[in-house]
N, C-alpha and C. Protein backbone atom coordinates (compact mmCIF):
# COMPACT_ATOMS: atom_id res chain seq x y z
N UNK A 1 50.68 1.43 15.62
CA UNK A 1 50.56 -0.01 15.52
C UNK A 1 49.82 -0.39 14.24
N UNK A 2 48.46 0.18 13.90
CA UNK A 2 48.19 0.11 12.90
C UNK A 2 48.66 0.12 11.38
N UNK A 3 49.78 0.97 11.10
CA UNK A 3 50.54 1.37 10.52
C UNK A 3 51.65 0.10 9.78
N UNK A 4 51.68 -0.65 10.68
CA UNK A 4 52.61 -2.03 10.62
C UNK A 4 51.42 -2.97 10.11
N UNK A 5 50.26 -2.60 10.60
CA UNK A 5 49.40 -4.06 10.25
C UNK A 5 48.61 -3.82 8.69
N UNK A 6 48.18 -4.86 7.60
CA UNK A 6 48.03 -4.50 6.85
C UNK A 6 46.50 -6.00 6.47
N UNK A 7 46.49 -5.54 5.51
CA UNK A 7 45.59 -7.16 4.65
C UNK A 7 46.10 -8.19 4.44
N UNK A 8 47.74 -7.64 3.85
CA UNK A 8 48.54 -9.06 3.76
C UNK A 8 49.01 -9.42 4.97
N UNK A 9 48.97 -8.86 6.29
CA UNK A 9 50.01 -9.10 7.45
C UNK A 9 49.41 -10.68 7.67
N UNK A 10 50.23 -11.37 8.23
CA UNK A 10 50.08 -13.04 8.63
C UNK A 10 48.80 -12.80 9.94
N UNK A 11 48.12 -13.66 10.02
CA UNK A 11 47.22 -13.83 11.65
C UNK A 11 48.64 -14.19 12.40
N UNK A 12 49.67 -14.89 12.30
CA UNK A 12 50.78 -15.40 13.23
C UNK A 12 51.20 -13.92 13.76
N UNK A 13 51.48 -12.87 12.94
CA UNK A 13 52.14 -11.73 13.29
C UNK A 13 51.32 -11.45 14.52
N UNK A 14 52.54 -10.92 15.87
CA UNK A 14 52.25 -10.17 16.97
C UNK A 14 51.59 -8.63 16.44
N UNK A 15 51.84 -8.49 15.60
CA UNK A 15 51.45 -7.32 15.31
C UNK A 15 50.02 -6.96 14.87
N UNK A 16 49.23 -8.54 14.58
CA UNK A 16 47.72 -8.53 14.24
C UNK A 16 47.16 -9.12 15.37
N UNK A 17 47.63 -9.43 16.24
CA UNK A 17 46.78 -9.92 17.58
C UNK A 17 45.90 -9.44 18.16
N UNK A 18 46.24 -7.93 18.24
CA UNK A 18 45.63 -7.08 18.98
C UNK A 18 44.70 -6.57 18.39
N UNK A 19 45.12 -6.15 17.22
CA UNK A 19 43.92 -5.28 16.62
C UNK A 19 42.53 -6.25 15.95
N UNK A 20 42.92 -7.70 16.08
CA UNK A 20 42.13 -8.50 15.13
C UNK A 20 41.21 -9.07 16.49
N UNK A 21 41.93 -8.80 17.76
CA UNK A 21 40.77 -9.30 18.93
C UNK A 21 39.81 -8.11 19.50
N UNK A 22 40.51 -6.62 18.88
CA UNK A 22 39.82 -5.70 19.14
C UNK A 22 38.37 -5.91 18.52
N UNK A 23 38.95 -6.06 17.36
CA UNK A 23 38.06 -5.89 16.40
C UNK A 23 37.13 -7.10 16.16
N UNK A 24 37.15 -8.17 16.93
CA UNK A 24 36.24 -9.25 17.53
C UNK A 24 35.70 -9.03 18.41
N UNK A 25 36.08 -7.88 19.79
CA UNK A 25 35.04 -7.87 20.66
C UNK A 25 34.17 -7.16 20.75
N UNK A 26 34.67 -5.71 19.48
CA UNK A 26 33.41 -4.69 19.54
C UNK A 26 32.52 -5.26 18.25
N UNK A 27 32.57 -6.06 17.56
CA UNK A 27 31.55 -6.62 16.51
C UNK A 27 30.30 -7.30 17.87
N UNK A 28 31.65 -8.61 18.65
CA UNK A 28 30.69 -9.13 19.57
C UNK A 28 29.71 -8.13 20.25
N UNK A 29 30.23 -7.00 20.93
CA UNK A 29 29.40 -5.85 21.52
C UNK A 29 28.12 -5.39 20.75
N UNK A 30 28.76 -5.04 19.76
CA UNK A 30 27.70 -4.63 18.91
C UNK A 30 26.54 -5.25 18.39
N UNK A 31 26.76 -6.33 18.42
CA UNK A 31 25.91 -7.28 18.09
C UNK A 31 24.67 -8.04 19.16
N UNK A 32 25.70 -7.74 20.34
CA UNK A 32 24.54 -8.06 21.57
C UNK A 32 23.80 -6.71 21.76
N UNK A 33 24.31 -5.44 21.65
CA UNK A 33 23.31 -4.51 22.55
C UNK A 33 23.21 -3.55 21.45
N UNK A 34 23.72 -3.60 19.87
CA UNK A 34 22.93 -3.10 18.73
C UNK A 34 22.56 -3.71 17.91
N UNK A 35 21.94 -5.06 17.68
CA UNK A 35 21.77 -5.98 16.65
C UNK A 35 20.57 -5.14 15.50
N UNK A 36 21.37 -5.49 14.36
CA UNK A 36 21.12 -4.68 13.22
C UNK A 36 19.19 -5.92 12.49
N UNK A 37 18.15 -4.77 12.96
CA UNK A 37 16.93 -5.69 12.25
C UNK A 37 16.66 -5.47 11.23
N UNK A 38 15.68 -6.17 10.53
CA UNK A 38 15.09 -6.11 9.28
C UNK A 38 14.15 -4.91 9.05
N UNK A 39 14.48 -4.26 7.72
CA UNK A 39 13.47 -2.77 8.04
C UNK A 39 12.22 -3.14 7.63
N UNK A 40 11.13 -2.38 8.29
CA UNK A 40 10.10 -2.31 7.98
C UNK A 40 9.42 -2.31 6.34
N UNK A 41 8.12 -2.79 6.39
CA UNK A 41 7.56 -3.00 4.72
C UNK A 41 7.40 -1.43 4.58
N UNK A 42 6.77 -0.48 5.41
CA UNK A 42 6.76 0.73 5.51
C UNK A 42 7.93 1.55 4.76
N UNK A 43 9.02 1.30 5.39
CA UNK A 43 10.37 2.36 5.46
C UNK A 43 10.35 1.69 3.89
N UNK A 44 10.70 0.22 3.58
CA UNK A 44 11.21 -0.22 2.32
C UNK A 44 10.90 0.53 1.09
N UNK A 45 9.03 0.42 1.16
CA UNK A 45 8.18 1.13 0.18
C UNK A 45 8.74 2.34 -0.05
N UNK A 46 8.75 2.97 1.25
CA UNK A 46 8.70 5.14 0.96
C UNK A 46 10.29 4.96 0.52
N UNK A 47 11.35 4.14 0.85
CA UNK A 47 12.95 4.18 0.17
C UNK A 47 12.53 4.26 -1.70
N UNK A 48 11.92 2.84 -1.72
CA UNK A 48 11.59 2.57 -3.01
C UNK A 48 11.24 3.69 -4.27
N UNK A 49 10.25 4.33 -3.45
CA UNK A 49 9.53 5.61 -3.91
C UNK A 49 10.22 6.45 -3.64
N UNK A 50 10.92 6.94 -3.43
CA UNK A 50 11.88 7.62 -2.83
C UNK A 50 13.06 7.43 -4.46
N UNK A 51 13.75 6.13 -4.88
CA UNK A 51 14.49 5.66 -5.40
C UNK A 51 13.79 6.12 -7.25
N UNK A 52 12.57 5.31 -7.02
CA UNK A 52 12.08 5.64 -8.46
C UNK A 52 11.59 6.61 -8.53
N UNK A 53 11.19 8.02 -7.66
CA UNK A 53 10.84 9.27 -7.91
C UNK A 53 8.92 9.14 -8.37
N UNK A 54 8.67 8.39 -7.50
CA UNK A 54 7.08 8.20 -7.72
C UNK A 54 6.49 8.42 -6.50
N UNK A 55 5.21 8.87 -6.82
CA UNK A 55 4.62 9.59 -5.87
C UNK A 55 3.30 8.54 -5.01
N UNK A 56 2.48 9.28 -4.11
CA UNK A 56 1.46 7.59 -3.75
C UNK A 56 0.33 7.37 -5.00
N UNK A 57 0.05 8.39 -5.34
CA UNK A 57 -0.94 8.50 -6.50
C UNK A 57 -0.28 7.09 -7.71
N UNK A 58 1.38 7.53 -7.83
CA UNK A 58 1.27 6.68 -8.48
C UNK A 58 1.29 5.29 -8.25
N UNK A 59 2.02 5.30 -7.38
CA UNK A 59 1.74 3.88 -6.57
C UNK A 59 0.81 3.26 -6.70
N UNK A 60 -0.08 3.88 -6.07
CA UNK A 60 -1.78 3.39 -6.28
C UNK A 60 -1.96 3.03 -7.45
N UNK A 61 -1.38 3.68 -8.69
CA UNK A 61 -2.16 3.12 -9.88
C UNK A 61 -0.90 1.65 -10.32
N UNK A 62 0.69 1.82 -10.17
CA UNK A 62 1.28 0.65 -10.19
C UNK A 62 0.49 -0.55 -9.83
N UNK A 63 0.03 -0.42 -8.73
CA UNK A 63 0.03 -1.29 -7.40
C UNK A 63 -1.75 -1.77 -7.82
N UNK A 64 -2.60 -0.95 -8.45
CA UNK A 64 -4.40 -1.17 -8.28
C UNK A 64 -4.63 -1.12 -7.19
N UNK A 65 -4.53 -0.29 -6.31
CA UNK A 65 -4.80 -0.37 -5.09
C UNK A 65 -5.20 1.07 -4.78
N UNK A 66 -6.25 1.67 -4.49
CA UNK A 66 -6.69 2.62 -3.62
C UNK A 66 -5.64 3.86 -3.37
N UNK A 67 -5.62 5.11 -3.41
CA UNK A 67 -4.78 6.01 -2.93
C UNK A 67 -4.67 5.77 -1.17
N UNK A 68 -5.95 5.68 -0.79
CA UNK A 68 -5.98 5.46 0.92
C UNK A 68 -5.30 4.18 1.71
N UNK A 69 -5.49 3.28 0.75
CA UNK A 69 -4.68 1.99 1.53
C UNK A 69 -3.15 2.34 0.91
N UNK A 70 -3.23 2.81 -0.17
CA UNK A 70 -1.40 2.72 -0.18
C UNK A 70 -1.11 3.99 1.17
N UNK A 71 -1.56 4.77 1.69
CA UNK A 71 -1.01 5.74 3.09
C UNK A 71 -0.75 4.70 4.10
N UNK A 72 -2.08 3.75 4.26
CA UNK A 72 -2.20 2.77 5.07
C UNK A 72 -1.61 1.85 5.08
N UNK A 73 -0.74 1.11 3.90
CA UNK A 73 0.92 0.36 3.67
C UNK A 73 2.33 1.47 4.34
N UNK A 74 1.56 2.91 3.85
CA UNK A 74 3.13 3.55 4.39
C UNK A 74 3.00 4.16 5.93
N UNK A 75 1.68 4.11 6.52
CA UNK A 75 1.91 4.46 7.47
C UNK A 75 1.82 2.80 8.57
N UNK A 76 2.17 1.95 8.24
CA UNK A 76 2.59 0.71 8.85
C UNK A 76 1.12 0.43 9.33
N UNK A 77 -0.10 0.96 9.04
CA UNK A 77 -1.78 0.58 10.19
C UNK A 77 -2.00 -0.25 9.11
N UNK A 78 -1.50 -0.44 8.13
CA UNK A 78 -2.18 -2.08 7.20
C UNK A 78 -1.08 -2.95 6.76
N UNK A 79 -1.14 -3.85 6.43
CA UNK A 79 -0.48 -4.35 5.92
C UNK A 79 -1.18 -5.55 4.56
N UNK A 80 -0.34 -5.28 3.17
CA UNK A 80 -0.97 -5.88 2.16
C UNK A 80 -1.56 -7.40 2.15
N UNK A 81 -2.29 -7.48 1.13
CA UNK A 81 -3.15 -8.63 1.06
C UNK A 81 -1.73 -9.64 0.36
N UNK A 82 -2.14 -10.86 0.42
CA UNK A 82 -0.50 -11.68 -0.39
C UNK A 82 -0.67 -10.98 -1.81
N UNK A 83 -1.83 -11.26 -2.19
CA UNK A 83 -1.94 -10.54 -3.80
C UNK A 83 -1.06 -9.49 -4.39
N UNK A 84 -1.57 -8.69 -3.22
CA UNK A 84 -0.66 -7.29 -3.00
C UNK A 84 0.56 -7.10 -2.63
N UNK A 85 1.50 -7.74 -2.06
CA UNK A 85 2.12 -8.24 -1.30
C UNK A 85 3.27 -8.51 -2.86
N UNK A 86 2.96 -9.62 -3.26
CA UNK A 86 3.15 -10.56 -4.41
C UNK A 86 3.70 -8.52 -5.67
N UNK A 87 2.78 -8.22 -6.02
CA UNK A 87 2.93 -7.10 -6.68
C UNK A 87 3.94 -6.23 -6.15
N UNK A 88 4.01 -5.91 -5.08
CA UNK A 88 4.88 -5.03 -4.55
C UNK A 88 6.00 -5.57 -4.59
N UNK A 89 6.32 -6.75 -4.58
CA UNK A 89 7.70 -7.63 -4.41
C UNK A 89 7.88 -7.43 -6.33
N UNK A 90 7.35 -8.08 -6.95
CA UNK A 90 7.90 -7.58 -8.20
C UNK A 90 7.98 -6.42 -8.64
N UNK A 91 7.00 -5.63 -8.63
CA UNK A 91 6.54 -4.44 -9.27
C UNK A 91 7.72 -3.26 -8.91
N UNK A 92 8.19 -3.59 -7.49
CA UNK A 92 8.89 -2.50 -6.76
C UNK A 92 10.58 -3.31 -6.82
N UNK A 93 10.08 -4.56 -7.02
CA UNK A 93 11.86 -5.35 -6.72
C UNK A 93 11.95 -5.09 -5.55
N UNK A 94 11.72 -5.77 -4.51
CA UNK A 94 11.03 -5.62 -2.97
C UNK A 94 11.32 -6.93 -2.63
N UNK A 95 12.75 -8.04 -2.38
CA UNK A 95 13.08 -9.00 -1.67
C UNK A 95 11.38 -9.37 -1.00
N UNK A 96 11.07 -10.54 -1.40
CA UNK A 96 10.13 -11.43 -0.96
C UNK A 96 9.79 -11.14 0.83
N UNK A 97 11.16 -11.40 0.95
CA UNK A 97 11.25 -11.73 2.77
C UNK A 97 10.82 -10.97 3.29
N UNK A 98 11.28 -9.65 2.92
CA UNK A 98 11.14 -8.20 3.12
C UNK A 98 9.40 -8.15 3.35
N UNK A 99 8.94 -8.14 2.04
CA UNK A 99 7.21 -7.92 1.98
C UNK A 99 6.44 -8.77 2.88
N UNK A 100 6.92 -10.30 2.66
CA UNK A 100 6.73 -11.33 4.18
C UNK A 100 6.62 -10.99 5.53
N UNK A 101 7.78 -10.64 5.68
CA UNK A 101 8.54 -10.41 7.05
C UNK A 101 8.43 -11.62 7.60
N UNK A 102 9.43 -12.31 6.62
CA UNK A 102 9.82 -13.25 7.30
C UNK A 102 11.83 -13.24 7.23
């Protein structure tokens, strides 16, 4: 069936009915009993670092912040001052919302 249905096929075609309501009710499914959240400031950071190949040491010195509180940003038991906050969103390119959590 698939095989017949394509990108260009019409929504009128019998032949996209099925697969286009399939494929509406497991989004709906998915969405009620796996809804996709916002990741943690935690996970973002260690991706980040992770991405630019920097370590916490250096972080700490990016960031002016302490070697011990940057563990304490990655192990989620602190969370930054706005100051800090503010830095990490530029410094790292770290979506605002993200560092917010809002």
């Amino acid at each position: 069936m698939l095989k017949v249905v394509g990108n260009e096929t019409s929504e009128s075609d019998k032949n996209f009915v099925e697969p286009d309501l399939l494929s509406d009710l497991v989004a709906d499914y998915e969405e009620k009993h796996f809804p996709v959240q916002s990741p943690a400031l935690h996970e973002v950071i260690k991706l980040r670092m992770f991405e630019m190949n920097i370590t916490q040491a250096k972080l700490s010195e990016i960031l002016s912040v302490s070697p011990s509180r940057i563990s304490e940003y990655l192990t989620g038991k602190s969370e930054p001052a706005l100051k800090i906050a503010r830095d990490i969103s530029k410094k790292l390119k770290i979506d605002a919302s993200i560092v917010l959590g809002v």
